[in-house]
N, C-alpha and C. Protein backbone atom coordinates (compact mmCIF):
# COMPACT_ATOMS: atom_id res chain seq x y z
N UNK A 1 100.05 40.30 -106.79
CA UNK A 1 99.59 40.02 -108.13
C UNK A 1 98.25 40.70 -108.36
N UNK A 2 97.68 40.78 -109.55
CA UNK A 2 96.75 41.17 -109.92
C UNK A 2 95.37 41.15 -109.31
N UNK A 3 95.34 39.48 -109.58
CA UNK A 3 94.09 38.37 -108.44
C UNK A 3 94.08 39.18 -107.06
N UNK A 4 95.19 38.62 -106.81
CA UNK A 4 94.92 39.25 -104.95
C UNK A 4 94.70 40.58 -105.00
N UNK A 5 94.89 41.67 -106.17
CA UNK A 5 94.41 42.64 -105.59
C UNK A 5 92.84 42.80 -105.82
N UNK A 6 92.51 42.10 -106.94
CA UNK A 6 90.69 41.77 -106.97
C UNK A 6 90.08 41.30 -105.61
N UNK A 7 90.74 39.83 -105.10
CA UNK A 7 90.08 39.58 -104.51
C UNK A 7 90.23 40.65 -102.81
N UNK A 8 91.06 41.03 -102.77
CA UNK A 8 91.50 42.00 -101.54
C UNK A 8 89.91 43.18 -101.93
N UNK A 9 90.23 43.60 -103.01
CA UNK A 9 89.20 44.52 -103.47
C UNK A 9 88.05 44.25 -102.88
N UNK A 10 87.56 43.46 -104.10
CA UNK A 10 86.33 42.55 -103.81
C UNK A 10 85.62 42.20 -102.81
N UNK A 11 86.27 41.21 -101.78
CA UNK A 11 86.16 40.01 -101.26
C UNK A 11 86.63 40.32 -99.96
N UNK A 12 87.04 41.65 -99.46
CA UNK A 12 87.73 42.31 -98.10
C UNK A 12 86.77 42.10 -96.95
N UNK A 13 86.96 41.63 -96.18
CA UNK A 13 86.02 41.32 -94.89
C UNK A 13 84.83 39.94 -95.33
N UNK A 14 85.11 39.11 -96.03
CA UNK A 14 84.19 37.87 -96.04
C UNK A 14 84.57 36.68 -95.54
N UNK A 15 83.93 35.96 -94.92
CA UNK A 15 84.71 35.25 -94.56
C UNK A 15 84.04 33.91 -95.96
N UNK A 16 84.95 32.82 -95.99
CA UNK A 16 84.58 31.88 -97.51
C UNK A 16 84.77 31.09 -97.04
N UNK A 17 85.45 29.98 -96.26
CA UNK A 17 85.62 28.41 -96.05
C UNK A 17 85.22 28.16 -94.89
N UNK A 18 85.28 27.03 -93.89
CA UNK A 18 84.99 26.55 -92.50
C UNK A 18 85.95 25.78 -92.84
N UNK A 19 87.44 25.38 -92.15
CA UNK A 19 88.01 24.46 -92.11
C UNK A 19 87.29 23.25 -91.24
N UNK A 20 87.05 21.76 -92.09
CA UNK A 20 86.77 20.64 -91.31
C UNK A 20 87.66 19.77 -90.30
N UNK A 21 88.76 20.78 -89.66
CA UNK A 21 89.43 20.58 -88.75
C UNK A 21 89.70 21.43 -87.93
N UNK A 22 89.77 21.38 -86.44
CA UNK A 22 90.32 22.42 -85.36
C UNK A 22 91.67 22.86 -85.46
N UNK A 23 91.71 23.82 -85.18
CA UNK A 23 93.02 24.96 -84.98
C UNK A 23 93.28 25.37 -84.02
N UNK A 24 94.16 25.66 -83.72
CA UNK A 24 94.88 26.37 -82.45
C UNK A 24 94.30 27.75 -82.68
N UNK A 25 94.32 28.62 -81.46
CA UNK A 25 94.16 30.29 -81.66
C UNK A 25 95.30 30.67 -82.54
N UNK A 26 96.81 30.26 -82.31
CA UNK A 26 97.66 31.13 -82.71
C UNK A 26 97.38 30.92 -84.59
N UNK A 27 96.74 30.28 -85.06
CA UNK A 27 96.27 30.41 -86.38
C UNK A 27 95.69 31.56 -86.64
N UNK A 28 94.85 32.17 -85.85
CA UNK A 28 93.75 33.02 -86.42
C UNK A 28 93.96 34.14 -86.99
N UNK A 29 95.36 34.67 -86.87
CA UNK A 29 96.16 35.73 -87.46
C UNK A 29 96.06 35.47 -89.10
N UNK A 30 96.63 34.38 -89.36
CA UNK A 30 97.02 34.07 -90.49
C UNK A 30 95.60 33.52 -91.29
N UNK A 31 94.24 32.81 -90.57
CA UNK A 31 93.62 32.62 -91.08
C UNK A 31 91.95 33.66 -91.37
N UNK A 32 92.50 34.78 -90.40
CA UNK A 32 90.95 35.42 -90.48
C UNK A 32 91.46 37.10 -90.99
N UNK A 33 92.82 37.10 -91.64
CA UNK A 33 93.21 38.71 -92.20
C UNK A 33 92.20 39.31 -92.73
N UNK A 34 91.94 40.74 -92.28
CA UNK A 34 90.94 42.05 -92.43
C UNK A 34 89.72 41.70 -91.80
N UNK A 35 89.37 40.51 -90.94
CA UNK A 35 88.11 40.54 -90.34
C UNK A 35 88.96 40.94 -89.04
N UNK A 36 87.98 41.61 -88.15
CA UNK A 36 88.18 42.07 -86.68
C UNK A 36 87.22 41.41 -85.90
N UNK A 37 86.84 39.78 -85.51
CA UNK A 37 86.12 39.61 -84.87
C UNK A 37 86.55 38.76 -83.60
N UNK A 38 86.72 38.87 -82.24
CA UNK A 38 87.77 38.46 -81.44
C UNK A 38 87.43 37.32 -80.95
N UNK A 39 85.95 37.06 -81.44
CA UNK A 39 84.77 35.93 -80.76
C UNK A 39 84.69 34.66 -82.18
N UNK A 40 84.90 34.91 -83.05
CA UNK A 40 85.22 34.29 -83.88
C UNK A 40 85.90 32.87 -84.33
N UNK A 41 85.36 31.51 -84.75
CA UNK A 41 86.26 30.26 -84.34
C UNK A 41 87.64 30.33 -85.40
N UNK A 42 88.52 29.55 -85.00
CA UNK A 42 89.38 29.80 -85.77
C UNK A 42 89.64 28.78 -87.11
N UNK A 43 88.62 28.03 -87.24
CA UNK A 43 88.44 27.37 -88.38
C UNK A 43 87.90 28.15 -89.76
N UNK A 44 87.12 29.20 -89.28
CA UNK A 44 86.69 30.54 -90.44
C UNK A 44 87.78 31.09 -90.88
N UNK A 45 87.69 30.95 -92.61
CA UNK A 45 88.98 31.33 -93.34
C UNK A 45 88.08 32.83 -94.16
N UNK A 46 89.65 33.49 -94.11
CA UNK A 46 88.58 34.73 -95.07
C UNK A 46 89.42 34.25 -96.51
N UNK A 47 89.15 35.40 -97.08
CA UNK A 47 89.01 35.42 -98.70
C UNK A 47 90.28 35.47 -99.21
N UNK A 48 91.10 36.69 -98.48
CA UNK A 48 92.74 36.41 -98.48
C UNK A 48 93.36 35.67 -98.43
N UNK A 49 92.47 35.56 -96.76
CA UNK A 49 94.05 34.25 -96.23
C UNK A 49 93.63 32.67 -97.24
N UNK A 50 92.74 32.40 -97.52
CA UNK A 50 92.25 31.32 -98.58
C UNK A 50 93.07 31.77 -99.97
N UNK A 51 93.30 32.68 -100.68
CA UNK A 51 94.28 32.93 -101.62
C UNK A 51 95.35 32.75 -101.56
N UNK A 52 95.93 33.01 -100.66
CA UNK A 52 97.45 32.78 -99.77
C UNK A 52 97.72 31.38 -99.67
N UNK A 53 96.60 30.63 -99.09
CA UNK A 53 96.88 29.69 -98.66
C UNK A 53 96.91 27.68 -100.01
N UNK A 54 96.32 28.96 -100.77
CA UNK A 54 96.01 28.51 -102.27
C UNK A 54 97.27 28.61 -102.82
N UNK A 55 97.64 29.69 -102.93
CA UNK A 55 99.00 29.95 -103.67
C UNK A 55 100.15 29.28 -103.76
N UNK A 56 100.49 29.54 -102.05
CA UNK A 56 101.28 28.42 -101.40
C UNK A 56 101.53 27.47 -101.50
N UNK A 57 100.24 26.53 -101.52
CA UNK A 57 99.93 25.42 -100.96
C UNK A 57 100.14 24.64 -102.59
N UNK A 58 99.28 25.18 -103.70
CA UNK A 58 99.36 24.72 -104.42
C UNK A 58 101.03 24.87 -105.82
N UNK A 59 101.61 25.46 -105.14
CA UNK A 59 102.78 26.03 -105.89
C UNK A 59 103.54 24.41 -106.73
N UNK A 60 103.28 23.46 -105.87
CA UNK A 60 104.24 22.25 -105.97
C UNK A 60 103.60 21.79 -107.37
N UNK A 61 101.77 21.40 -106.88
CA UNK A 61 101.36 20.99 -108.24
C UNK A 61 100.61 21.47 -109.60
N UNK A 62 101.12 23.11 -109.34
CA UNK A 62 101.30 24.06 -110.22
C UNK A 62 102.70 23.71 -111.47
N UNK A 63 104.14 23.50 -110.31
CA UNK A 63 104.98 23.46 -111.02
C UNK A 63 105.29 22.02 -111.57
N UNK A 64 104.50 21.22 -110.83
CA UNK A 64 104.52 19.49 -111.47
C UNK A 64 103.62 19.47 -113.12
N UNK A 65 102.31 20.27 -112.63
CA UNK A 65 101.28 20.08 -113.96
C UNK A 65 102.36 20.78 -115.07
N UNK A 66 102.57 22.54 -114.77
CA UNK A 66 102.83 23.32 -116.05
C UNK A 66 104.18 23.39 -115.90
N UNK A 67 105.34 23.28 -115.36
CA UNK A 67 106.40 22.82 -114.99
C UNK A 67 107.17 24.30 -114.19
N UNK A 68 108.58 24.28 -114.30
CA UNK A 68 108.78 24.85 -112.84
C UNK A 68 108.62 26.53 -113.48
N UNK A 69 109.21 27.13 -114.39
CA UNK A 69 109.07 28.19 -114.47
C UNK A 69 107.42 28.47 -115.33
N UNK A 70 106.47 28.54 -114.47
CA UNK A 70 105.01 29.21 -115.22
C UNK A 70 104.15 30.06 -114.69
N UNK A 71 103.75 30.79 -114.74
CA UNK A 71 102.95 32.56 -114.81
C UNK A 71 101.97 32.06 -113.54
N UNK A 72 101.32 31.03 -113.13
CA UNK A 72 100.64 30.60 -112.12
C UNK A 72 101.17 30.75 -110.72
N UNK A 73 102.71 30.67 -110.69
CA UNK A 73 103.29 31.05 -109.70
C UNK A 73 103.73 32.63 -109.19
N UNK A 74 102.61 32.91 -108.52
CA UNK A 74 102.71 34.24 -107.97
C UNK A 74 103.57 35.05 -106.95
N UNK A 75 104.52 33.92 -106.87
CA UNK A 75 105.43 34.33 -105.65
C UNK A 75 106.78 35.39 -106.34
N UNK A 76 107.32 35.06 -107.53
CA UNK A 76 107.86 35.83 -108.20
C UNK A 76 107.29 37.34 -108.04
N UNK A 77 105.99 37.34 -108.52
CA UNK A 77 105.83 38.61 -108.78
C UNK A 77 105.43 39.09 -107.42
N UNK A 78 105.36 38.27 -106.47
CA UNK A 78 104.87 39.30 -104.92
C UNK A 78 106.83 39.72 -104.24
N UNK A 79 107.67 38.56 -104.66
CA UNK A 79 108.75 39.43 -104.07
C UNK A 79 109.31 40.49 -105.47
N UNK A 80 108.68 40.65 -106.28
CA UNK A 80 109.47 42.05 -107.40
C UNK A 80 108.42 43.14 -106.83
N UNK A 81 107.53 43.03 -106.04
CA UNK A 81 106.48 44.00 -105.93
C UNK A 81 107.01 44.65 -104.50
N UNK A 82 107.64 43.80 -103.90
CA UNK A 82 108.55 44.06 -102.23
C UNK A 82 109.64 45.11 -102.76
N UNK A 83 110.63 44.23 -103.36
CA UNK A 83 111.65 44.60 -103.91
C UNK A 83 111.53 46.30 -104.35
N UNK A 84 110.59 46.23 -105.51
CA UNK A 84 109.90 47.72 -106.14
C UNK A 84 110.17 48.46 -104.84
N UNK A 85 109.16 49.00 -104.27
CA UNK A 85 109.67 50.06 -103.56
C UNK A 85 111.29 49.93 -102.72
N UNK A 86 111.98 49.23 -102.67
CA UNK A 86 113.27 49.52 -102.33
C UNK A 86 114.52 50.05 -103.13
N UNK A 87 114.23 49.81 -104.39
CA UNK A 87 114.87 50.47 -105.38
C UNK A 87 115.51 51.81 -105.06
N UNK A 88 116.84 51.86 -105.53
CA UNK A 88 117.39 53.08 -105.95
C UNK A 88 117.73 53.98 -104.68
N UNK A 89 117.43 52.92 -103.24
CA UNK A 89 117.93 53.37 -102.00
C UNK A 89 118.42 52.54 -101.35
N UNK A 90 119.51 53.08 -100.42
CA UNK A 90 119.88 52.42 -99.55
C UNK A 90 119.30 51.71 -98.05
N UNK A 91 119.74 50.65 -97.73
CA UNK A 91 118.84 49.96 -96.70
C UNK A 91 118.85 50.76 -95.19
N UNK A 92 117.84 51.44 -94.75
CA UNK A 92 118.39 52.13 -93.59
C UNK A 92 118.40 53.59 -94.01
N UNK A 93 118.41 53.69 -95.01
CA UNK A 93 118.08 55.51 -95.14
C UNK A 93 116.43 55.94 -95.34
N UNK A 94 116.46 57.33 -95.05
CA UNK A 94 115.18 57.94 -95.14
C UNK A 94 114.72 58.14 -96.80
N UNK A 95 113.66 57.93 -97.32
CA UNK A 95 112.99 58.19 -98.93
C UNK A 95 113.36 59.95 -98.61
N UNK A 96 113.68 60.64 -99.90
CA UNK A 96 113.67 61.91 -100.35
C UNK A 96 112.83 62.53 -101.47
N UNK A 97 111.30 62.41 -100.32
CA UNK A 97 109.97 62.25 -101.22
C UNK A 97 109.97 63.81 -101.92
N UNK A 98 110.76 64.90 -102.00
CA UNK A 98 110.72 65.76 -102.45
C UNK A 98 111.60 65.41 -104.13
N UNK A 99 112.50 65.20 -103.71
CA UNK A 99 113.68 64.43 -105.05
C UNK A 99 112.24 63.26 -105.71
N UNK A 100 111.76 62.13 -105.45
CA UNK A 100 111.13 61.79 -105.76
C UNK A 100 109.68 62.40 -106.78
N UNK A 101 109.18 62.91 -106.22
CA UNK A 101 107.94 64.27 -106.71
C UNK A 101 108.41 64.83 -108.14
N UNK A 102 110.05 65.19 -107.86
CA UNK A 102 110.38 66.32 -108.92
C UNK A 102 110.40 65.25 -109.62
N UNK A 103 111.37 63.82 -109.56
CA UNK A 103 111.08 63.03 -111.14
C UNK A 103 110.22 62.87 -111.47
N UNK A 104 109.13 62.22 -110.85
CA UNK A 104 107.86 62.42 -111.45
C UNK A 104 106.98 63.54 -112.14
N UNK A 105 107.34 64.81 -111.88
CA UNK A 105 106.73 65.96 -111.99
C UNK A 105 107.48 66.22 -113.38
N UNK A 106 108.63 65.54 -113.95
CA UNK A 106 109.29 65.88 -115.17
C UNK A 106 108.69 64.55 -116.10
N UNK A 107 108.52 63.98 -115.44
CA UNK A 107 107.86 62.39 -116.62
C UNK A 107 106.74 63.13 -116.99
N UNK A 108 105.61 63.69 -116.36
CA UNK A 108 104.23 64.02 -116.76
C UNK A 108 104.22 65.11 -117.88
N UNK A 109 103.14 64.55 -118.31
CA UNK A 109 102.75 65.11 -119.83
C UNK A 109 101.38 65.62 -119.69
N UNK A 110 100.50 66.52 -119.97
CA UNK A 110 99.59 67.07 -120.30
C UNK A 110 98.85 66.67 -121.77
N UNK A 111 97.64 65.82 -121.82
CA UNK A 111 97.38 65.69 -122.35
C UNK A 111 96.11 66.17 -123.05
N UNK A 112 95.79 66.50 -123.70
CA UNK A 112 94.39 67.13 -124.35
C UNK A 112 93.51 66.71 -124.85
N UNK A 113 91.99 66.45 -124.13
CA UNK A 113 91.24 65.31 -124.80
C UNK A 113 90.37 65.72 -125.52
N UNK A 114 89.95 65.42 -126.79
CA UNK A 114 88.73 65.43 -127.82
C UNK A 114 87.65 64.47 -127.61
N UNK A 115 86.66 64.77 -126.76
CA UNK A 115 85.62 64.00 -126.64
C UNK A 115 84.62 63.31 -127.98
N UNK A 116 84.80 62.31 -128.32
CA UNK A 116 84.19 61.83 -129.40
C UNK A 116 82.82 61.97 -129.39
N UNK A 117 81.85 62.13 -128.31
CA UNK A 117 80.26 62.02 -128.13
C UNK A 117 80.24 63.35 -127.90
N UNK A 118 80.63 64.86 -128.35
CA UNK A 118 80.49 65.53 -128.36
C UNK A 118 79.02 65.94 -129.62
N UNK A 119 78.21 66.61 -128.83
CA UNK A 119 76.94 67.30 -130.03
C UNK A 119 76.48 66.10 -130.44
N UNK A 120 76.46 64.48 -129.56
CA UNK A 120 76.03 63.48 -130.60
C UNK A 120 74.60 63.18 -130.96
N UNK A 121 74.07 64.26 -129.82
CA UNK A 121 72.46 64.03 -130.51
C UNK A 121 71.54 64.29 -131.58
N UNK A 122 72.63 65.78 -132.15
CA UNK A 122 72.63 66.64 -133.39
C UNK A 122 73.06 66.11 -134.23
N UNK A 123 74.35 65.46 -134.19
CA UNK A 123 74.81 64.53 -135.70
C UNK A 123 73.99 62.93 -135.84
N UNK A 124 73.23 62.78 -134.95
CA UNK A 124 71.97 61.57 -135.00
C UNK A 124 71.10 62.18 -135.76
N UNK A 125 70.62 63.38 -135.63
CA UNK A 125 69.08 63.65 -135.87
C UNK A 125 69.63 64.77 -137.08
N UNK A 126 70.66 64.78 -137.73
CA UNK A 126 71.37 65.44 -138.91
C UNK A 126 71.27 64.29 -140.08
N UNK A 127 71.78 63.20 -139.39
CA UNK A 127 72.65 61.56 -140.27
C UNK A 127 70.53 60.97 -140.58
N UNK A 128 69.89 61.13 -139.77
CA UNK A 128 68.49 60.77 -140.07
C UNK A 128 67.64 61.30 -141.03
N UNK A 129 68.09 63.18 -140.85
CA UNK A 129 67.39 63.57 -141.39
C UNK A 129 65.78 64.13 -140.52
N UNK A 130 66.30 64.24 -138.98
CA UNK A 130 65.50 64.72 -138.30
C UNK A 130 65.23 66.58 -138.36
N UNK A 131 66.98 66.75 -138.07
CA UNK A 131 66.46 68.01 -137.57
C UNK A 131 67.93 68.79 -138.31
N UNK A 132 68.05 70.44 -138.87
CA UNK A 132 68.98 70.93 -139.50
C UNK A 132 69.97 71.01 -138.86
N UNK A 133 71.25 71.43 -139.35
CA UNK A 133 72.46 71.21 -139.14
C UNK A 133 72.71 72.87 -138.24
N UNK A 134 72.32 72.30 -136.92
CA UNK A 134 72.81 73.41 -135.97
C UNK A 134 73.97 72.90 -135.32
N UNK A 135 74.94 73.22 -134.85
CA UNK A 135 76.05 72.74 -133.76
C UNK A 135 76.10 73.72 -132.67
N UNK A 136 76.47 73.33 -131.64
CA UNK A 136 77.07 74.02 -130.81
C UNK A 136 78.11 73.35 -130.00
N UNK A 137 79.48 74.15 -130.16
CA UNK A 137 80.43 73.88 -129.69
C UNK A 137 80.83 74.31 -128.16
N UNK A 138 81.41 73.69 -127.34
CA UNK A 138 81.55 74.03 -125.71
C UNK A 138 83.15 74.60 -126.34
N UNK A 139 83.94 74.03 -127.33
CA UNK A 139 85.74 74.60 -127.35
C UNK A 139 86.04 75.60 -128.16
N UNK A 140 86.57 76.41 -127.99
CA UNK A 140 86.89 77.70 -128.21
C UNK A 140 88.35 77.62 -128.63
């Protein structure tokens, strides 16, 4: 989803909670993702795995408050985001990133931009009444 990619952005290597309970090691996978620290307790949650564990956790009284089908539930859109890249191939075959390229290379459009703040210091000191109506254009 969107969020997680902010906070992934954002928030990558922090760690944010202290769980007020002990954990086993085999947690620390799931609770310390993108930190690399091997000395580390395993009650330190990072920023991810606290999103994750949010998501999850809270899905039930997400769908109790706003009811079962509502936009808060992010799990929809993390398996259409899986799904996405499997499209339009078979399970077990190789991508044909060349075939791929060319569709893309036929969608694209060239577009041509007109910079609006072009000469805008001249049409300030024109619109004032500073200075005469010189231009100079960079487009040909």
């Amino acid at each position: 989803t969107l969020i997680m990619g902010w906070i992934q952005f954002f928030f990558s290597g922090f760690i944010l909670i202290k769980l007020p309970f002990p954990l086993g090691v085999r947690f620390k996978q799931m609770l310390q993702s993108g930190i690399m620290t091997p000395n580390m307790d395993v009650r330190w949650v990072s920023s991810l795995s606290w999103y994750f564990i949010n998501l999850f956790g809270l899905r039930g009284v997400f769908s109790l408050i706003l009811g079962g089908e509502n936009s808060a539930d992010g799990t929809r859109d993390m398996t259409a985001m899986s799904t996405m890249g499997a499209m339009g191939q078979q399970a077990g075959q190789p991508q044909d990133y060349n075939k791929q390229f060319l569709s893309m290379k036929d969608t694209l459009s060239i577009v041509y931009h007109e910079w609006d703040l072009e000469n805008v210091e001249q049409r300030v000191f024109v619109k004032y009444g500073k200075q005469a109506r010189i231009f100079k254009s960079s487009r040909r």
